[in-house]
N, C-alpha and C. Protein backbone atom coordinates (compact mmCIF):
# COMPACT_ATOMS: atom_id res chain seq x y z
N UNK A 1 -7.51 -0.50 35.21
CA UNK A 1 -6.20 -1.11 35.30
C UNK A 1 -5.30 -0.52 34.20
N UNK A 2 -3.92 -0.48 34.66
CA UNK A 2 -3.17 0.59 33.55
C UNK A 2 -2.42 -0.93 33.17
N UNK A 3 -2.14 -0.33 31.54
CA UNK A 3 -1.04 -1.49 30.41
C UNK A 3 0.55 -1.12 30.99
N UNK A 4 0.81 0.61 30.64
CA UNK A 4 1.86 0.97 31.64
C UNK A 4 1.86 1.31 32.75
N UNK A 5 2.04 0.90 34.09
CA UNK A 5 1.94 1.92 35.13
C UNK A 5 2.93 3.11 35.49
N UNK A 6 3.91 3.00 34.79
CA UNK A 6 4.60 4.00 35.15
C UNK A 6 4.55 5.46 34.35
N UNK A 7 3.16 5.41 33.69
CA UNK A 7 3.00 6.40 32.88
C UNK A 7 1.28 6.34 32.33
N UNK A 8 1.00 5.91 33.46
CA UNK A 8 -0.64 5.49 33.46
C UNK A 8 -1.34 5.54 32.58
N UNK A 9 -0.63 4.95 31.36
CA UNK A 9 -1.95 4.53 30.02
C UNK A 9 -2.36 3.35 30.29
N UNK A 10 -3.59 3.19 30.11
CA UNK A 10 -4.93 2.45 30.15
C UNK A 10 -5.00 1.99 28.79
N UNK A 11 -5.72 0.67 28.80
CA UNK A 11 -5.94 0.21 27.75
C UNK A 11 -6.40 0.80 26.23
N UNK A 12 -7.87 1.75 27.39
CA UNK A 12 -8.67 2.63 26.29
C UNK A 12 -7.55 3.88 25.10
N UNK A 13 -6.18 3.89 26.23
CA UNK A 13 -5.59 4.81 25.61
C UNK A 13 -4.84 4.44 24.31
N UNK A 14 -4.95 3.26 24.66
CA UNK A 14 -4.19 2.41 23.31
C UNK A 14 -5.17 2.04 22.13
N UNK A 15 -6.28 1.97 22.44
CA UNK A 15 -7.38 1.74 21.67
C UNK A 15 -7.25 3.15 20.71
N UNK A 16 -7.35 4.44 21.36
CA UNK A 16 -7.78 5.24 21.43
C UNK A 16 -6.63 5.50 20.27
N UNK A 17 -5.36 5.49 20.58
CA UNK A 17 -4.00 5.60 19.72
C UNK A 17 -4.12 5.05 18.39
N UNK A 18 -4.60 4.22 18.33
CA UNK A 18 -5.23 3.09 17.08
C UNK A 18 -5.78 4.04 15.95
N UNK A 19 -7.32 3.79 16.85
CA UNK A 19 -8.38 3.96 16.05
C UNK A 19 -8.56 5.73 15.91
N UNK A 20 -8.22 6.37 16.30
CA UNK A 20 -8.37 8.21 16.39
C UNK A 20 -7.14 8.63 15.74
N UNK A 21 -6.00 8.07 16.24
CA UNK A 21 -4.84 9.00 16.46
C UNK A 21 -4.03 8.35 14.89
N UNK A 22 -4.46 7.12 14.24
CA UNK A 22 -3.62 6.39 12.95
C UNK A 22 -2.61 5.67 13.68
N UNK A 23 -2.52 5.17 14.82
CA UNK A 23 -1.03 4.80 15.31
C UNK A 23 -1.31 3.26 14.24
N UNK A 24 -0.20 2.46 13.67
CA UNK A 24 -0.25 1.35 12.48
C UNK A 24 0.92 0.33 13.67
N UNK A 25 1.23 0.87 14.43
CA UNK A 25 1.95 -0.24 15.26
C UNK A 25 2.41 0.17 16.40
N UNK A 26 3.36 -1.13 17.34
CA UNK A 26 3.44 -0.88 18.55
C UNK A 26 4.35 0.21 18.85
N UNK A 27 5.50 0.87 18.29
CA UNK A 27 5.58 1.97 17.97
C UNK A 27 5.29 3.44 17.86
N UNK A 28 4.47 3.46 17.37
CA UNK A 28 3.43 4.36 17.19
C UNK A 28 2.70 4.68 18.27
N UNK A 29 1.94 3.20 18.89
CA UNK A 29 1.26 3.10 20.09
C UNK A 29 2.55 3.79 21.64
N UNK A 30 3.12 3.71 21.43
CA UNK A 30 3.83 4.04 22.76
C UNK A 30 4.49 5.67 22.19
N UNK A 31 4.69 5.64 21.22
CA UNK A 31 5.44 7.31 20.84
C UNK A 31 3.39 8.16 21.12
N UNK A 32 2.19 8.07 21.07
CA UNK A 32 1.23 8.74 20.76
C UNK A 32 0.74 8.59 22.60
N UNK A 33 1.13 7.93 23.11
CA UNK A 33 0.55 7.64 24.35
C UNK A 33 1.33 7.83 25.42
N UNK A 34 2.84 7.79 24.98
CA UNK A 34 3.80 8.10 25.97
C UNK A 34 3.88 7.12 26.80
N UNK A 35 3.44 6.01 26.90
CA UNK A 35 3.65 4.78 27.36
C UNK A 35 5.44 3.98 27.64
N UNK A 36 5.96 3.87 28.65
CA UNK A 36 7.33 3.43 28.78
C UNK A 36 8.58 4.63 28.60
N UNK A 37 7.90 5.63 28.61
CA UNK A 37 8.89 7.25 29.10
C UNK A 37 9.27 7.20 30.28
N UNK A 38 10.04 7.20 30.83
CA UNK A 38 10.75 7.69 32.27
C UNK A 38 10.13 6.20 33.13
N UNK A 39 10.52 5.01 32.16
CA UNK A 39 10.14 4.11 33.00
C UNK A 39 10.52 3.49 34.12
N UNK A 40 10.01 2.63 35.05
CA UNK A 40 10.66 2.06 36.43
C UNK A 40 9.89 1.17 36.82
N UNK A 41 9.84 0.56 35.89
CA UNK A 41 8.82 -0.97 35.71
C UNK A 41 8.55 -1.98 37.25
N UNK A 42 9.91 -1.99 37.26
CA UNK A 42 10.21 -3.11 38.60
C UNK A 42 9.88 -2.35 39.72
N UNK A 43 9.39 -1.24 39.89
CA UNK A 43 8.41 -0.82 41.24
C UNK A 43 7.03 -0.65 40.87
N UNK A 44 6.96 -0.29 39.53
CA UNK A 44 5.36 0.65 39.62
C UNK A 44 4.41 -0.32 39.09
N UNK A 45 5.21 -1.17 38.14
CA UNK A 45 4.37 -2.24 37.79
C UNK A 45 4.15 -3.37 38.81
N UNK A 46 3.03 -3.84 39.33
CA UNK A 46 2.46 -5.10 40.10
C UNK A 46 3.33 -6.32 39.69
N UNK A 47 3.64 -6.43 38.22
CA UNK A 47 4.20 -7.74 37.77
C UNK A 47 5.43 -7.98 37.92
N UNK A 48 5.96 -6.24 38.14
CA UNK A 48 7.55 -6.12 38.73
C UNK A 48 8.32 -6.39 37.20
N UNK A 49 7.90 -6.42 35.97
CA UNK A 49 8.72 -6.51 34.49
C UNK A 49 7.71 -5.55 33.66
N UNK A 50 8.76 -4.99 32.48
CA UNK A 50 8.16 -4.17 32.10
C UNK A 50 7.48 -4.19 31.26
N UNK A 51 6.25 -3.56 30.54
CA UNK A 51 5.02 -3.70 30.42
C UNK A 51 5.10 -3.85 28.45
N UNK A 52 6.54 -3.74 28.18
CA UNK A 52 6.08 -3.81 26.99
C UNK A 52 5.50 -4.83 25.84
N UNK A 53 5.35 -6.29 26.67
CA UNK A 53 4.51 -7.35 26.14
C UNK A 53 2.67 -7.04 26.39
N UNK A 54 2.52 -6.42 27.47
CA UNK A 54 1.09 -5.95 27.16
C UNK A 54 0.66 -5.09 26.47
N UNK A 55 1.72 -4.11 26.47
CA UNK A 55 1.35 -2.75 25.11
C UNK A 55 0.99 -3.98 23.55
N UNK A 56 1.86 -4.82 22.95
CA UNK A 56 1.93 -5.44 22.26
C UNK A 56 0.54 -5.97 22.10
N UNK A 57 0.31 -6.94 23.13
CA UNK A 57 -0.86 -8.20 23.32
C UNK A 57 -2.30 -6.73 22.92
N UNK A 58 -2.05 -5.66 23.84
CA UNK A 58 -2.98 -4.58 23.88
C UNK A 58 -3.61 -4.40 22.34
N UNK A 59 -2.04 -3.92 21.86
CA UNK A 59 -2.26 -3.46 19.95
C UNK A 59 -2.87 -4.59 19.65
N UNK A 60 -2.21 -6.06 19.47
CA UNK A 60 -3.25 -6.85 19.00
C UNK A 60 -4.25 -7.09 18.95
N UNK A 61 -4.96 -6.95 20.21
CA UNK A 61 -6.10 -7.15 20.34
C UNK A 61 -7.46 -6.17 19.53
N UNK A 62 -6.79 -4.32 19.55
CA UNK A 62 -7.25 -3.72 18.63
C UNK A 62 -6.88 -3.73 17.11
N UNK A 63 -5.76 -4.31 16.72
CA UNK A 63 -5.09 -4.12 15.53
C UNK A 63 -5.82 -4.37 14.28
N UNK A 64 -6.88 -5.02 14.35
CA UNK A 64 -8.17 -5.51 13.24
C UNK A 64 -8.69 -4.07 12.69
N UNK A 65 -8.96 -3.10 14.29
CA UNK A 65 -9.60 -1.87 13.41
C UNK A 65 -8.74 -0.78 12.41
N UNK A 66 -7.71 -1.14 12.71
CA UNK A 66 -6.53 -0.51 11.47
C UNK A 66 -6.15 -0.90 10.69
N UNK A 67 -6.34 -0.24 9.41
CA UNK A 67 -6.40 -0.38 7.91
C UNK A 67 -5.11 -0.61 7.79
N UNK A 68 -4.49 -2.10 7.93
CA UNK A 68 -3.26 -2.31 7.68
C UNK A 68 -2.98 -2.98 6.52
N UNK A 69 -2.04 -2.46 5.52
CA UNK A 69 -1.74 -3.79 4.69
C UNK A 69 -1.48 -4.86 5.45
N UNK A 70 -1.82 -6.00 4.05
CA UNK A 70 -1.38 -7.68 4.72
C UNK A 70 -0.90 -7.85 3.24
N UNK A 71 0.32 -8.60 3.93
CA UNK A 71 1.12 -9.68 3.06
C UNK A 71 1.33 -10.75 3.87
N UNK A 72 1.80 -11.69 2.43
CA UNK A 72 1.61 -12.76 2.36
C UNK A 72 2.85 -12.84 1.38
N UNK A 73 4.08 -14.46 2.11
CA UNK A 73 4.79 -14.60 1.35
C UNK A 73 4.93 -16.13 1.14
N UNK A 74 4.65 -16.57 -0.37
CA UNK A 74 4.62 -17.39 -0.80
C UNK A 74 5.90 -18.46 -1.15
N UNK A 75 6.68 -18.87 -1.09
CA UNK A 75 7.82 -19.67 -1.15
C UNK A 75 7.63 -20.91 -1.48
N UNK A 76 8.84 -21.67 -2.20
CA UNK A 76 8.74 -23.04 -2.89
C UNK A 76 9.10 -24.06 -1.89
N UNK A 77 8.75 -25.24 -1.89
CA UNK A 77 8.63 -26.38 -1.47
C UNK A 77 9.99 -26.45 -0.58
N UNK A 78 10.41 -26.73 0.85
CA UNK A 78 11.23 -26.49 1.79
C UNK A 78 11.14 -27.50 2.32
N UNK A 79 12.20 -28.04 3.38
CA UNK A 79 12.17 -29.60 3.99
C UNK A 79 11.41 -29.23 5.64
N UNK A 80 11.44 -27.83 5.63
CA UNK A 80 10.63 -27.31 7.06
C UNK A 80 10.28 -26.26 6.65
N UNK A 81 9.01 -25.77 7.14
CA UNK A 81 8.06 -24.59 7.21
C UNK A 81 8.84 -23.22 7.26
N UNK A 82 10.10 -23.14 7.58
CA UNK A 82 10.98 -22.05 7.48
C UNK A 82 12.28 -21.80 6.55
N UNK A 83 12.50 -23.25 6.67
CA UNK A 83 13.79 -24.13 5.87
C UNK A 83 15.67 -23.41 6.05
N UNK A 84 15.01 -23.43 7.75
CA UNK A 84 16.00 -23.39 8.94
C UNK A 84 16.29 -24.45 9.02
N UNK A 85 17.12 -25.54 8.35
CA UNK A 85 17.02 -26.69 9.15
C UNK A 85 18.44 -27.46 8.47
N UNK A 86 19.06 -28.50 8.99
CA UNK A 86 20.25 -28.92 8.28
C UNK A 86 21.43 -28.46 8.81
N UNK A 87 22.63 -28.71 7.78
CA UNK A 87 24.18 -27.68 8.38
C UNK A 87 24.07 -26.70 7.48
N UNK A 88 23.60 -26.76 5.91
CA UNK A 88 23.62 -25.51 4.92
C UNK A 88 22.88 -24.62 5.09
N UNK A 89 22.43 -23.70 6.14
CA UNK A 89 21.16 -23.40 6.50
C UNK A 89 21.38 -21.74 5.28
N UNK A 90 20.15 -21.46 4.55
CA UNK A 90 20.27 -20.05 3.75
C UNK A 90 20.32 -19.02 4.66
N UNK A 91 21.57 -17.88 4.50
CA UNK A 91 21.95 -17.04 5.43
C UNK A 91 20.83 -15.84 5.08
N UNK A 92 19.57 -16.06 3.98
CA UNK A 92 18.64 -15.41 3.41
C UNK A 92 17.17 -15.83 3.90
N UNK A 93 16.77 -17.26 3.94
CA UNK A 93 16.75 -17.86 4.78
C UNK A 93 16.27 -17.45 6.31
N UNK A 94 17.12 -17.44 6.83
CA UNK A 94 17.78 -17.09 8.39
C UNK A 94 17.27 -15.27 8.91
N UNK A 95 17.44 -14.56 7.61
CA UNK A 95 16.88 -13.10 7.33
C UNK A 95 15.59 -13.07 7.61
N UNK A 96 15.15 -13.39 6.87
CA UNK A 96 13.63 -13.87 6.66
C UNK A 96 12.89 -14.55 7.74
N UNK A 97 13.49 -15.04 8.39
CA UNK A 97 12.58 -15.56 9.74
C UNK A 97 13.02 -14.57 10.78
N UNK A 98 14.31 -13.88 10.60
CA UNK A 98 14.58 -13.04 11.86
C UNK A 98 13.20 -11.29 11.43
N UNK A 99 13.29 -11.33 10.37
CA UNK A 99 12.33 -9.53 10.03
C UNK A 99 11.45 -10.70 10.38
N UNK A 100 10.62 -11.53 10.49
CA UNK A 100 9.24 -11.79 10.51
C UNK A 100 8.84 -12.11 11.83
N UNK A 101 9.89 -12.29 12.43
CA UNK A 101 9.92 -12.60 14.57
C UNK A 101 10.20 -10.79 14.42
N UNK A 102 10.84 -10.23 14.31
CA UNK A 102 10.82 -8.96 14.53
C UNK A 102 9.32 -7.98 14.34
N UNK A 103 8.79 -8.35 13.08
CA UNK A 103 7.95 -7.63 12.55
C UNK A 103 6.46 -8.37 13.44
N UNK A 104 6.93 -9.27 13.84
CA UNK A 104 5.83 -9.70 15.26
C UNK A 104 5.67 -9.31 16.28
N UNK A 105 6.89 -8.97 16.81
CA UNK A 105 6.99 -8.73 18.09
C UNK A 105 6.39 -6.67 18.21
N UNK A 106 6.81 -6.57 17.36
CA UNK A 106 5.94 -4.82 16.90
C UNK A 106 4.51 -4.99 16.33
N UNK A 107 3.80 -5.99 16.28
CA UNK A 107 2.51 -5.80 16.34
C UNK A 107 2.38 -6.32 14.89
N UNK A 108 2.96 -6.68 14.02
CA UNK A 108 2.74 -6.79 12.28
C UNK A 108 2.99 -7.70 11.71
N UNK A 109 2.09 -8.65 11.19
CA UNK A 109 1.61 -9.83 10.89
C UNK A 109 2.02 -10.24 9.33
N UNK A 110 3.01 -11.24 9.18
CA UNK A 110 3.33 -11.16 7.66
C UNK A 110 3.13 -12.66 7.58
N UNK A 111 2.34 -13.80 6.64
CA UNK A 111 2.05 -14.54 6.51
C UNK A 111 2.78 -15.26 5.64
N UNK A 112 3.53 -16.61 6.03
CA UNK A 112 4.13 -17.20 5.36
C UNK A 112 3.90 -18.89 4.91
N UNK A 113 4.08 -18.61 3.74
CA UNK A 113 3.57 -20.00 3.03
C UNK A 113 4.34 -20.95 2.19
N UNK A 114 4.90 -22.06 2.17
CA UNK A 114 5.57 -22.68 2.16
C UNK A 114 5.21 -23.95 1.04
N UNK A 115 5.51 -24.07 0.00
CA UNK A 115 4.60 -25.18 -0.69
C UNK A 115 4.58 -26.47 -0.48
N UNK A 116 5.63 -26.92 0.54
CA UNK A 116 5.75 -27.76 1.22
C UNK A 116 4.89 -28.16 2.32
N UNK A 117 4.69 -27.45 2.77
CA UNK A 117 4.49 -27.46 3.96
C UNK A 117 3.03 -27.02 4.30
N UNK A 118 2.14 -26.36 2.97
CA UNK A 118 1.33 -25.73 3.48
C UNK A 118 0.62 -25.34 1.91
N UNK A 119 0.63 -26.65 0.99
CA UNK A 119 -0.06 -26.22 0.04
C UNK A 119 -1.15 -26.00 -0.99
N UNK A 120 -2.13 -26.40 0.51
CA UNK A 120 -3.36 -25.95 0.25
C UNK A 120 -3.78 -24.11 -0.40
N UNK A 121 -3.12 -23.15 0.36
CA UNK A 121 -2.78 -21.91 0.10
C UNK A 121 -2.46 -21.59 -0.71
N UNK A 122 -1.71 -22.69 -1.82
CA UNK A 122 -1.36 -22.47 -3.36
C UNK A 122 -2.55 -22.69 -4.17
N UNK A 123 -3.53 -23.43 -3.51
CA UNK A 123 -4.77 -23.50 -4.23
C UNK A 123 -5.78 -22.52 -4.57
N UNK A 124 -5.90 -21.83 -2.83
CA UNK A 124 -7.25 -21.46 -2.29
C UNK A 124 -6.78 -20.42 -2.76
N UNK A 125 -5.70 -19.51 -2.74
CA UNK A 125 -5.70 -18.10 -3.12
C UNK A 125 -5.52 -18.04 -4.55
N UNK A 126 -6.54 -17.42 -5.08
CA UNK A 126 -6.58 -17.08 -6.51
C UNK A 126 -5.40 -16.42 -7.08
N UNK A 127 -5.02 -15.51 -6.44
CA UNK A 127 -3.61 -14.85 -7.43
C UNK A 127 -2.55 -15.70 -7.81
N UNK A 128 -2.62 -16.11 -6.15
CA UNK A 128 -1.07 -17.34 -6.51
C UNK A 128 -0.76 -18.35 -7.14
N UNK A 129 -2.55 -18.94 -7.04
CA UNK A 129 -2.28 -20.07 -8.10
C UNK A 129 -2.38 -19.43 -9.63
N UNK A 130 -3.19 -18.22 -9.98
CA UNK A 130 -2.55 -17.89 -11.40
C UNK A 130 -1.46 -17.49 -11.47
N UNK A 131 -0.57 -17.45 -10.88
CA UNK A 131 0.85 -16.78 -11.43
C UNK A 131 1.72 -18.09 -11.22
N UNK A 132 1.18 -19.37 -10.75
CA UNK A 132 1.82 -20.54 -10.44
C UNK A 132 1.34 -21.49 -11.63
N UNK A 133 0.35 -21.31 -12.30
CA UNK A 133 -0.26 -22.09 -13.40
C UNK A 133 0.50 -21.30 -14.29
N UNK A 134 0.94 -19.58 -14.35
CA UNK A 134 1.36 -19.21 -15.50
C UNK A 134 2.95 -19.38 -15.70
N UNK A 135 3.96 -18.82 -14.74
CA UNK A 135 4.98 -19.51 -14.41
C UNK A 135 5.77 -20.47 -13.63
N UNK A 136 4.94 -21.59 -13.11
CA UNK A 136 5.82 -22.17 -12.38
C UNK A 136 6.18 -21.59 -10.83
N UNK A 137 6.78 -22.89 -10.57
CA UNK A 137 7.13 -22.39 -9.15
C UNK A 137 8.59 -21.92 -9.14
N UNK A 138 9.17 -21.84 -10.49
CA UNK A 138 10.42 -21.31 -10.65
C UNK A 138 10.81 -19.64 -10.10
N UNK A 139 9.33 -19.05 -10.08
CA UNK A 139 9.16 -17.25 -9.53
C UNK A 139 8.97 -17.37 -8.40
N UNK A 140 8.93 -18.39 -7.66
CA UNK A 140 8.73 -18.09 -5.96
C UNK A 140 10.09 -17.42 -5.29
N UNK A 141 10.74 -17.15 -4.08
CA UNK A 141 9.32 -16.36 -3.71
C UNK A 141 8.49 -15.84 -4.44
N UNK A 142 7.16 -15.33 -3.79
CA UNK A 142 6.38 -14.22 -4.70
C UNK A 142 5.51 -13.46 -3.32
N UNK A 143 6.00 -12.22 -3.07
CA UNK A 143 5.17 -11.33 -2.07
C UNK A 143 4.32 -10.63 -2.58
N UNK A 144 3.59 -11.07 -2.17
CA UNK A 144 1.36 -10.26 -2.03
C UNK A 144 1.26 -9.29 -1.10
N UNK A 145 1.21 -7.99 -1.71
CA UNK A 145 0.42 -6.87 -0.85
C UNK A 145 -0.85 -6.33 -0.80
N UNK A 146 -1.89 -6.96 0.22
CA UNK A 146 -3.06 -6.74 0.05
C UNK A 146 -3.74 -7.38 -1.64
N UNK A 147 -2.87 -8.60 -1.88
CA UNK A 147 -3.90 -9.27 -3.08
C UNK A 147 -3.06 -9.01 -4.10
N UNK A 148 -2.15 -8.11 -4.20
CA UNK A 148 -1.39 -8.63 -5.22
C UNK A 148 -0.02 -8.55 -5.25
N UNK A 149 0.53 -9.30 -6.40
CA UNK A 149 2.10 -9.68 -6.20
C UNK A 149 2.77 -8.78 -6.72
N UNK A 150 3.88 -8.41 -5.61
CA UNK A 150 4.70 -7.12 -5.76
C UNK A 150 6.26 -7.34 -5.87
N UNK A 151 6.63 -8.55 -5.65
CA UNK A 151 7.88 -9.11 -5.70
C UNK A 151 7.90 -10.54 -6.00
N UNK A 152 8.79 -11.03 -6.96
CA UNK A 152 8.79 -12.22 -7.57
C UNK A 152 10.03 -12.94 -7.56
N UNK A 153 10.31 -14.11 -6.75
CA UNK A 153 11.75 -14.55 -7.57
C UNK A 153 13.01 -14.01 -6.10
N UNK A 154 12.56 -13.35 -5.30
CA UNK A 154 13.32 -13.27 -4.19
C UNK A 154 12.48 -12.45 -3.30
N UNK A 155 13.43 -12.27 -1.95
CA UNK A 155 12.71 -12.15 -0.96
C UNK A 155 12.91 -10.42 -0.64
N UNK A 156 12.37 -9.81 0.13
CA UNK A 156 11.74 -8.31 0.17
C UNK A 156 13.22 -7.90 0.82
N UNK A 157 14.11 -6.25 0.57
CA UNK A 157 15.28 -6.09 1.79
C UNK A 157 14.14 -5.38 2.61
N UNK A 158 15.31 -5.29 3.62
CA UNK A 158 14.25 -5.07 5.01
C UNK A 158 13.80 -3.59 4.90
N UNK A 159 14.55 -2.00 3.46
CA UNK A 159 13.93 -1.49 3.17
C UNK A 159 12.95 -1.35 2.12
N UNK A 160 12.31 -2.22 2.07
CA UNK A 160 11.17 -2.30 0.97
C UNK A 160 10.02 -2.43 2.26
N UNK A 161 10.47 -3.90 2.52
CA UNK A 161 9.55 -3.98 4.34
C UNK A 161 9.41 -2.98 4.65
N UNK A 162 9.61 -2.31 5.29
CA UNK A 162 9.76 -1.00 5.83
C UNK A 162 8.77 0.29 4.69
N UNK A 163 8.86 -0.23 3.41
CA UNK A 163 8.41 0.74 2.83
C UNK A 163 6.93 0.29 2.22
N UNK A 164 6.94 -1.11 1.92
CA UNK A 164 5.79 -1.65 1.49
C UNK A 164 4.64 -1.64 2.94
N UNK A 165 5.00 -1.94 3.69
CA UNK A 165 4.06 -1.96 5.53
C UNK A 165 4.13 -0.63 5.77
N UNK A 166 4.71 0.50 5.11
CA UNK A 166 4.51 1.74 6.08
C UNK A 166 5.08 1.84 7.45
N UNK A 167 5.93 1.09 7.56
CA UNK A 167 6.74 1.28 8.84
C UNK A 167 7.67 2.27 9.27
N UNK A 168 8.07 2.55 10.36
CA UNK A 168 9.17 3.56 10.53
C UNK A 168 10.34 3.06 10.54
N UNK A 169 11.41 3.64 9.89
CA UNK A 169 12.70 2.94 9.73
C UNK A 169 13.12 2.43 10.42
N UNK A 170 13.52 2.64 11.77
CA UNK A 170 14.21 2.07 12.45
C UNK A 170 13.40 0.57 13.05
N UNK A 171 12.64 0.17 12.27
CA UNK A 171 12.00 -1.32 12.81
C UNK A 171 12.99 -2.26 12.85
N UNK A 172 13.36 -2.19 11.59
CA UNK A 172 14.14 -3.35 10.93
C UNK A 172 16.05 -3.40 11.08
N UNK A 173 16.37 -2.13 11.11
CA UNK A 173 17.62 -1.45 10.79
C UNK A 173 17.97 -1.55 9.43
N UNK A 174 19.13 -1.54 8.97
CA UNK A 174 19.92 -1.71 8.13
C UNK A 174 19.97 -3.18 7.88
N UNK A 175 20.41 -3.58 6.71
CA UNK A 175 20.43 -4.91 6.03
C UNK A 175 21.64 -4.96 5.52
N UNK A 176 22.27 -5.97 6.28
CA UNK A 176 23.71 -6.15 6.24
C UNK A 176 23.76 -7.01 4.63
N UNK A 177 24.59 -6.72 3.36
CA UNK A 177 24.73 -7.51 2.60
C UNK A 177 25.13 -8.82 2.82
N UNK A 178 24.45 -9.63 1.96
CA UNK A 178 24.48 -11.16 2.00
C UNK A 178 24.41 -12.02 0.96
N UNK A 179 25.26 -13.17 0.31
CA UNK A 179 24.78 -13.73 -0.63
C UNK A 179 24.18 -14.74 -0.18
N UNK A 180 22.83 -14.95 -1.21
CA UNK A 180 21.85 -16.00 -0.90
C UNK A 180 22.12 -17.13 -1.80
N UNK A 181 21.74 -18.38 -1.10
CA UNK A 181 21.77 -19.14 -1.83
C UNK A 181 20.13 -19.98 -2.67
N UNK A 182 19.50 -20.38 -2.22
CA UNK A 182 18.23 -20.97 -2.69
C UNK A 182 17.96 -21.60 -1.39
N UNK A 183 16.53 -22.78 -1.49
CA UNK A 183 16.47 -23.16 0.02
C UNK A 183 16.64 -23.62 0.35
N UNK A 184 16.49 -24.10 1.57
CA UNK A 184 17.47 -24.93 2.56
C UNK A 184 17.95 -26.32 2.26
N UNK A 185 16.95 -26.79 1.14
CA UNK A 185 17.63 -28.44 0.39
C UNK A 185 18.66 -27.93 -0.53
N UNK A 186 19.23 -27.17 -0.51
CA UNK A 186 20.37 -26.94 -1.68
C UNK A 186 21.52 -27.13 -0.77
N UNK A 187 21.78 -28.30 -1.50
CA UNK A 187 23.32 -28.55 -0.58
C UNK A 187 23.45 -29.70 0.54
N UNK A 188 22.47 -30.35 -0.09
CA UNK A 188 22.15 -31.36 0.91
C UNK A 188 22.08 -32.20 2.39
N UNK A 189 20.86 -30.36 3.11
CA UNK A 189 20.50 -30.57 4.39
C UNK A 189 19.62 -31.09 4.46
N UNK A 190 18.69 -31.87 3.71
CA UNK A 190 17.91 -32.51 3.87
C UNK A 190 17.96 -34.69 3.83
């Protein structure tokens, strides 16, 4: 059974893109495989839509055997798990959940932690709680690459992302300037 039909890669070929070829995302996976070139989804595909949620689901499913960094971003105490929420919503905030739905939907997993919301994780991970016993939660954010903290005190622009994950530029685009404010209880949306 083909992932694209209109360019008959097979699952194995995506595997194959992975683990042989270095492909690090969904990206990669369709530029090495040629997957969705000269596409025409709505005939060739059975499902009649085009195939690029299975290329995705595909990478995932192999994405374990590639040596990917992982991060992990740690953040202070929020009135919601994103701290989207209220009328003051942080237009930084708002950034930050849009690269991390983005950086999903391309296959790349960025873990977010919330001390509110989720702060068992301030415990269990050793780095964070020493840099939280040593300064406070006054340095949050604080982004972990592969175990250790590489940014402190604010949140990553979308070219660091881009440069810390090894990504290809055009994931993210350009990062429109913005002033941030703190999180989403500042200003009383909560």
């Amino acid at each position: 059974m083909y992932i694209c039909y209109c360019n008959k890669v097979k699952e194995a070929d995506i595997m194959k893109a992975i683990t042989e070829k270095g492909a690090k995302n969904v990206d990669d996976v369709i530029k090495i495989t040629g997957a969705m070139q000269n596409s025409n989804c709505a005939v060739n595909n059975p499902k009649g839509i085009c195939c690029y949620s299975d290329i995705v689901k595909t990478f995932n499913k192999y994405r374990e055997k590639i040596i990917m960094k992982k991060m992990k971003i740690f953040e202070p105490a929020m009135c919601c798990p994103t701290g989207l929420c209220g009328l003051g919503v942080d237009p930084e905030l708002l950034r930050m959940s849009t690269v991390l739905e983005t950086l999903k939907k391309h296959g790349v997993i960025v873990e977010r932690f919330n001390l509110g919301s989720a702060p068992a994780e301030f415990i269990t991970d050793q780095t964070i709680n020493a840099y939280i016993n040593e300064k406070g939660t006054e340095g949050l954010p604080a982004v972990m690459l592969d175990g250790k903290i590489v940014i402190t005190g604010r949140y990553p622009t979308n070219e660091e992302f881009t440069k810390l994950l090894d990504l290809p530029e055009n994931v993210l685009g350009k990062q429109k300037k913005s002033e941030s404010g703190g999180g989403c209880c500042k200003g009383g949306c909560c």
